[in-house]
Protein backbone atom coordinates (compact mmCIF):
# COMPACT_ATOMS: atom_id res chain seq x y z
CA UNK A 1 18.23 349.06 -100.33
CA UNK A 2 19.43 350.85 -97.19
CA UNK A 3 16.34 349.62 -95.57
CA UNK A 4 17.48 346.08 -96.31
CA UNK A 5 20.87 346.71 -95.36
CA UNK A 6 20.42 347.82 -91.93
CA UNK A 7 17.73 345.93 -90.89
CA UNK A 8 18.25 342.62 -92.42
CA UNK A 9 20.16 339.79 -89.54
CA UNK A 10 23.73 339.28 -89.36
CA UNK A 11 25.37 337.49 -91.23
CA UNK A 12 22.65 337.18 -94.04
CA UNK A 13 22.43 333.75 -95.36
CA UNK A 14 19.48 333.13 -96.99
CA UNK A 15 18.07 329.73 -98.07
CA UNK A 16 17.14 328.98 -101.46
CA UNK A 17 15.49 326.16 -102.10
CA UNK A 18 17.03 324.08 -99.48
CA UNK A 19 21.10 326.02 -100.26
CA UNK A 20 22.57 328.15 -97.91
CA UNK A 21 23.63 331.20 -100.43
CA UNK A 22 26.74 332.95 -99.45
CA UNK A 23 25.69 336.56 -100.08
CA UNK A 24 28.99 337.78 -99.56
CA UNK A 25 30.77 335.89 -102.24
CA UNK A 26 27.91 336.54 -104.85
CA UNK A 27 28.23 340.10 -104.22
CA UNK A 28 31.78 339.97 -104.41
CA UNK A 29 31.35 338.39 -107.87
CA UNK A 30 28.68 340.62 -108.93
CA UNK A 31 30.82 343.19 -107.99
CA UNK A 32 33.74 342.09 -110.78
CA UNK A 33 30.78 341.67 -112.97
CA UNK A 34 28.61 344.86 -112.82
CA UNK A 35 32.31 347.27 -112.38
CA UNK A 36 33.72 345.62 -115.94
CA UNK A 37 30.10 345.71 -117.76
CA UNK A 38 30.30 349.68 -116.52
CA UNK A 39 34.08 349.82 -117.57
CA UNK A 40 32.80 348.82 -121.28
CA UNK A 41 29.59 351.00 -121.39
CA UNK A 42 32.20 353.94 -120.61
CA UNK A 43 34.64 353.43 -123.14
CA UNK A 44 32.10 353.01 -125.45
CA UNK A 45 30.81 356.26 -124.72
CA UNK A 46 34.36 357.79 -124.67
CA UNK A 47 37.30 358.39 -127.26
CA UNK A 48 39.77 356.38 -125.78
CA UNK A 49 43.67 357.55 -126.63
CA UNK A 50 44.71 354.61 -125.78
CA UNK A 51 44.76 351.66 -128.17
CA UNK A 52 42.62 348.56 -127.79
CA UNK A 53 45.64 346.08 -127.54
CA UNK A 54 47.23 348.46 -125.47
CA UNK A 55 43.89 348.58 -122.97
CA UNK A 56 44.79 344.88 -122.83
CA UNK A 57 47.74 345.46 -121.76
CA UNK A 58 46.72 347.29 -119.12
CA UNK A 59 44.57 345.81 -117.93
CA UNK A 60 46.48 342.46 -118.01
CA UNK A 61 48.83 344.00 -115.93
CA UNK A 62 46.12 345.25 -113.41
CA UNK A 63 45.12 342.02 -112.90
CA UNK A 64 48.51 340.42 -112.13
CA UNK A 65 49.39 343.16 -110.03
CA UNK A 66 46.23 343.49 -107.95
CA UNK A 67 46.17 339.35 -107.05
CA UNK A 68 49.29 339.35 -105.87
CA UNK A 69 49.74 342.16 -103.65
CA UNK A 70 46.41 341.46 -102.71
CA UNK A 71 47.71 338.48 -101.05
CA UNK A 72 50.60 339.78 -99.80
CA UNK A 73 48.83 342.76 -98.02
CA UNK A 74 46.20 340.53 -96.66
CA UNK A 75 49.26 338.10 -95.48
CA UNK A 76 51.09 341.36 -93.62
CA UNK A 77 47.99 342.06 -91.86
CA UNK A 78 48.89 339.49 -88.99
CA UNK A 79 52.36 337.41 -89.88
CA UNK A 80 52.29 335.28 -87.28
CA UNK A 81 48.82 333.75 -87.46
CA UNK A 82 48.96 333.06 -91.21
CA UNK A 83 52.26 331.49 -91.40
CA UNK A 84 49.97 328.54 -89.53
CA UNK A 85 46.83 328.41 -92.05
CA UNK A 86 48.20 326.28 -95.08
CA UNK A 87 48.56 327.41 -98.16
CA UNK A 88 44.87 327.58 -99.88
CA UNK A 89 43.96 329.74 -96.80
CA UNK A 90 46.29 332.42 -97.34
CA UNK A 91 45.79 332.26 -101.07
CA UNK A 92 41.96 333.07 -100.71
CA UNK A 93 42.82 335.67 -98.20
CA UNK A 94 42.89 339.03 -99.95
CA UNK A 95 42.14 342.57 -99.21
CA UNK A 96 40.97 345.42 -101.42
CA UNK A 97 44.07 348.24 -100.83
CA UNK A 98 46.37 345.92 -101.85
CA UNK A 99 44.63 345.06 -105.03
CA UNK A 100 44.05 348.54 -106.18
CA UNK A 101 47.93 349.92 -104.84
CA UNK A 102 49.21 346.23 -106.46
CA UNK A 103 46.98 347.31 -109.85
CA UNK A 104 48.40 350.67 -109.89
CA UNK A 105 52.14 349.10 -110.01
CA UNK A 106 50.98 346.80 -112.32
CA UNK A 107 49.48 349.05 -114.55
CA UNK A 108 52.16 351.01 -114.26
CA UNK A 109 55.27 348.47 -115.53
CA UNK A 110 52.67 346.86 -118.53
CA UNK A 111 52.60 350.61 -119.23
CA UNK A 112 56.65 350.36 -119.22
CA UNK A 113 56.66 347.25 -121.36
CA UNK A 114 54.12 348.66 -124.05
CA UNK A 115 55.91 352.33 -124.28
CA UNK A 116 52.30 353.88 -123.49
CA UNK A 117 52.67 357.43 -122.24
CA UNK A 118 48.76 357.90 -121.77
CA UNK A 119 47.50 358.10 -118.90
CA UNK A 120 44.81 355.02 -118.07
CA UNK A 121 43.36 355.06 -114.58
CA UNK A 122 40.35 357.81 -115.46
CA UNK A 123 38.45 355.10 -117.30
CA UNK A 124 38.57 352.83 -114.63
CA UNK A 125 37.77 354.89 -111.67
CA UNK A 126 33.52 354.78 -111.52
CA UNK A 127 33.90 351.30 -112.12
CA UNK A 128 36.19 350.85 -109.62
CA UNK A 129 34.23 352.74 -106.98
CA UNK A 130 30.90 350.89 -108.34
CA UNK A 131 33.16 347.45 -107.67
CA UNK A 132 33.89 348.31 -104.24
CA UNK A 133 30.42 349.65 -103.49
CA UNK A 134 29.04 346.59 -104.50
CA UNK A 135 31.57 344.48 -103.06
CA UNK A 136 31.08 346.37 -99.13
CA UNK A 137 27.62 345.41 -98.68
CA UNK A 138 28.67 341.96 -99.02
CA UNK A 139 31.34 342.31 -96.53
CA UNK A 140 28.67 343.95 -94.78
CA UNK A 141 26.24 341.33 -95.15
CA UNK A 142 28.76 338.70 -93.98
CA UNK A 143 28.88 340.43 -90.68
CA UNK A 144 31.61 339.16 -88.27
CA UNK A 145 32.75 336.34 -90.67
CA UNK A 146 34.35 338.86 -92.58
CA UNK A 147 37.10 340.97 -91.16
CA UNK A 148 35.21 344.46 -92.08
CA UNK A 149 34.15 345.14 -88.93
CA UNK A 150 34.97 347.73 -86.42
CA UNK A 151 35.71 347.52 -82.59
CA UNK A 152 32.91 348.38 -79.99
CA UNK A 153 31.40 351.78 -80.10
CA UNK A 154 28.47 353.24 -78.19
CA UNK A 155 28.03 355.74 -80.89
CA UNK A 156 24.83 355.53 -82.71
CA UNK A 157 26.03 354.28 -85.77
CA UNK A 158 27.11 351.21 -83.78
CA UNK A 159 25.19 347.78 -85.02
CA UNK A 160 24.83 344.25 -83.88
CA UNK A 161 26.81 342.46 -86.97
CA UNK A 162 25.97 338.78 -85.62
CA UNK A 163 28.12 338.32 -82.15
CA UNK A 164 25.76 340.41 -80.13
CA UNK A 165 28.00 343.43 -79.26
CA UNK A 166 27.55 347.15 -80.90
CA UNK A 167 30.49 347.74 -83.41
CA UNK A 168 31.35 350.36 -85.80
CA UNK A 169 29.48 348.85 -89.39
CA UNK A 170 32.50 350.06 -91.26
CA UNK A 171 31.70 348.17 -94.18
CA UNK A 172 28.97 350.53 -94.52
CA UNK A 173 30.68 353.70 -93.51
CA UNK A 174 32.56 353.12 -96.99
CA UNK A 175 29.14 352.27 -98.80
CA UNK A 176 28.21 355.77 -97.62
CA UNK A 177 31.71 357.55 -98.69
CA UNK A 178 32.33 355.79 -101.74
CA UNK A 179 28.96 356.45 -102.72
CA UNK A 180 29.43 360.69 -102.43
CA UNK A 181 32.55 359.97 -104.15
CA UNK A 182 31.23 358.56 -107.10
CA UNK A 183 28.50 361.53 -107.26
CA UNK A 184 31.23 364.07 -106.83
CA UNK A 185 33.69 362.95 -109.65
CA UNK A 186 30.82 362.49 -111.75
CA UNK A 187 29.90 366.06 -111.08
CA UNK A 188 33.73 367.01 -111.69
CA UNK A 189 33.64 365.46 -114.86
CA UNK A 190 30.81 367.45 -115.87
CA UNK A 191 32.91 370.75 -114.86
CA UNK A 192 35.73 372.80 -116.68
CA UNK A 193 38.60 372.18 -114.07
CA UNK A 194 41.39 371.71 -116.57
CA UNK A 195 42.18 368.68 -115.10
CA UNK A 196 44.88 367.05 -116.50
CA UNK A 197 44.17 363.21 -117.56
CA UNK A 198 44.63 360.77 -114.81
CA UNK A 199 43.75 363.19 -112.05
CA UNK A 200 39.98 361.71 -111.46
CA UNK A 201 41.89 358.36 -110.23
CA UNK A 202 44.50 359.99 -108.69
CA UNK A 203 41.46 361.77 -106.32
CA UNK A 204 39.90 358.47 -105.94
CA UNK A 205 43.34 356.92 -104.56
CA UNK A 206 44.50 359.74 -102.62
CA UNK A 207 40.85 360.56 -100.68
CA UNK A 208 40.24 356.55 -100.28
CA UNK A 209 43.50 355.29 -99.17
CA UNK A 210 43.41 358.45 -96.91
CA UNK A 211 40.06 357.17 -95.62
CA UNK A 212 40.95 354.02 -94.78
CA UNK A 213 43.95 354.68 -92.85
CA UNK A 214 41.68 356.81 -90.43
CA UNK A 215 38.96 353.50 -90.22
CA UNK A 216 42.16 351.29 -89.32
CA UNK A 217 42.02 352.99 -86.12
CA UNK A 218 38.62 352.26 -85.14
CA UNK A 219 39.55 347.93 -86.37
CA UNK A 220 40.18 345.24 -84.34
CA UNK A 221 43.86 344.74 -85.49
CA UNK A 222 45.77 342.38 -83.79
CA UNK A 223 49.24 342.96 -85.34
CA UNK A 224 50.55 346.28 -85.91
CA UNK A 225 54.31 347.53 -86.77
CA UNK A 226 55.60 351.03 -85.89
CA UNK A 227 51.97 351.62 -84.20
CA UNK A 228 50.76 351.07 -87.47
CA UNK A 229 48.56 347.88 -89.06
CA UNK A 230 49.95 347.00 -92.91
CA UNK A 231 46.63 348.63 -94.07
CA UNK A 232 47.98 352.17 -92.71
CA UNK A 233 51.41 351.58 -93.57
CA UNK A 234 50.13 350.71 -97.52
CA UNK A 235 47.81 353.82 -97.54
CA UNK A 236 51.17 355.94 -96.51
CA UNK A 237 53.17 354.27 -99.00
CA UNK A 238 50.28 355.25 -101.29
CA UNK A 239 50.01 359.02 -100.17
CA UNK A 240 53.67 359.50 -100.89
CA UNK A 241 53.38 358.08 -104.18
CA UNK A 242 51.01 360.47 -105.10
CA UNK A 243 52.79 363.52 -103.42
CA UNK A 244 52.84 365.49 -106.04
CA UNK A 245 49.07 365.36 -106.81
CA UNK A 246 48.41 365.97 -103.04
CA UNK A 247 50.63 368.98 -103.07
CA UNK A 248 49.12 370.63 -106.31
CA UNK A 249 45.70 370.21 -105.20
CA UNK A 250 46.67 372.09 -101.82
CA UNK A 251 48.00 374.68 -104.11
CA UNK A 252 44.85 374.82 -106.01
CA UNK A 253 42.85 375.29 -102.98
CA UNK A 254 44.92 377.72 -101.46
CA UNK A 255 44.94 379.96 -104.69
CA UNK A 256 40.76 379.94 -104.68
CA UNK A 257 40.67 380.51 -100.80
CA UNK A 258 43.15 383.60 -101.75
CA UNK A 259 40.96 384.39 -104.51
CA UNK A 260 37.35 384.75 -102.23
């Protein structure tokens, strides 16, 4: 697979029997696919607290949530230019950290509406990262065409991704991350950490938000506000959200580097 990836040409369109396949929406379907078929396998395998009309619920309200601040985000990312596209255009035009901030708050009021105190994001996070994983070497795949590339670098991670100039693959710098990720709350899972239910997500959140307001910086933005493109500005309003989390894991840390 990471053969493929890197050496395959940009964009990758292959033909099949005479139809030009557009690898980045099958993945991007695939991706929905293979991250709820996961979702079920795990709850299967797990004693779920909360109730199966109550899961709907959920995720009901995940779904709402995520499509339309999806949108919105993805609108916010440059104002002026999309107020001229018509209407279908900016309705197809999403981007992942609003759906998964935009799923949290929707999650989060169905949770209101229901009176469920559980906590529901644990169950949800492999699949999620598997989703995205999936979903990035499409965008990666797509190369230009889709706006998950990076600005010119000479570094040596830089790649041609279809227009001929070295850029930063930053699809794939997430394929990379989100892949450790996934191995590392897997391997937290397997611990005794006497974490507290609804912290596994929480990490997810806090460490990929975090990550992709430092890749912002290395974008091709076009509009930014306070300095900052609506990306950043979402991953702060994200950080703060979770401030408690983010200061109780720096006091956990500090305690064990007291400890050795």
């Amino acid at each position: 697979m990471t053969y493929l990836l890197l050496f395959v040409s940009l964009p990758f369109e292959p033909i099949v029997f005479g139809v030009k396949l557009n690898m980045h929406l099958i993945l991007e379907y695939l991706a929905f696919f293979i991250g709820f078929r996961y979702y079920v396998f795990l709850r299967k395998k797990s004693t779920d607290v909360i109730s199966p009309n109550n899961r709907l619920s959920i995720i009901i309200g995940a779904i709402f949530g995520a499509l339309l601040l999806s949108r919105l985000v993805a609108f916010f990312e440059n104002p002026i230019a999309h107020i001229a596209q018509d209407l279908l255009y900016n309705l197809n035009n999403k981007t992942i950290m609003g759906g998964l901030f935009g799923g949290l708050l929707g999650v989060e009021l169905a949770k209101k509406v229901i009176s469920e105190k559980h906590s529901s994001g644990d169950l949800f996070t492999l699949p999620i990262i598997l989703g995205i994983i999936i979903g990035r070497i499409g965008c990666f795949w797509a190369g230009i065409k889709e706006f998950t590339y990076g600005k010119e670098t000479s570094f040596f991670t830089g790649m041609d991704l279809g227009d001929g100039l070295s850029r930063h693959p930053i699809a794939l710098y997430e394929v990379v991350f989100l892949t450790f990720l996934f191995i590392i709350i897997r391997r937290i899972q397997k611990t005794d950490l006497n974490l507290k239910n609804g912290d596994l997500f929480k990490l997810f959140m806090v460490t990929y938000f975090s990550l992709r307001f430092c890749i912002e910086f290395i974008k091709p933005n076009s509009f930014y506000f306070l300095g900052l493109s609506s990306i950043q500005i979402l991953c702060l309003i994200c950080l703060v959200y979770y401030h408690k989390f983010i200061l109780r894991g720096i006091t956990y840390v500090r305690k064990k580097l007291y400890l050795l």
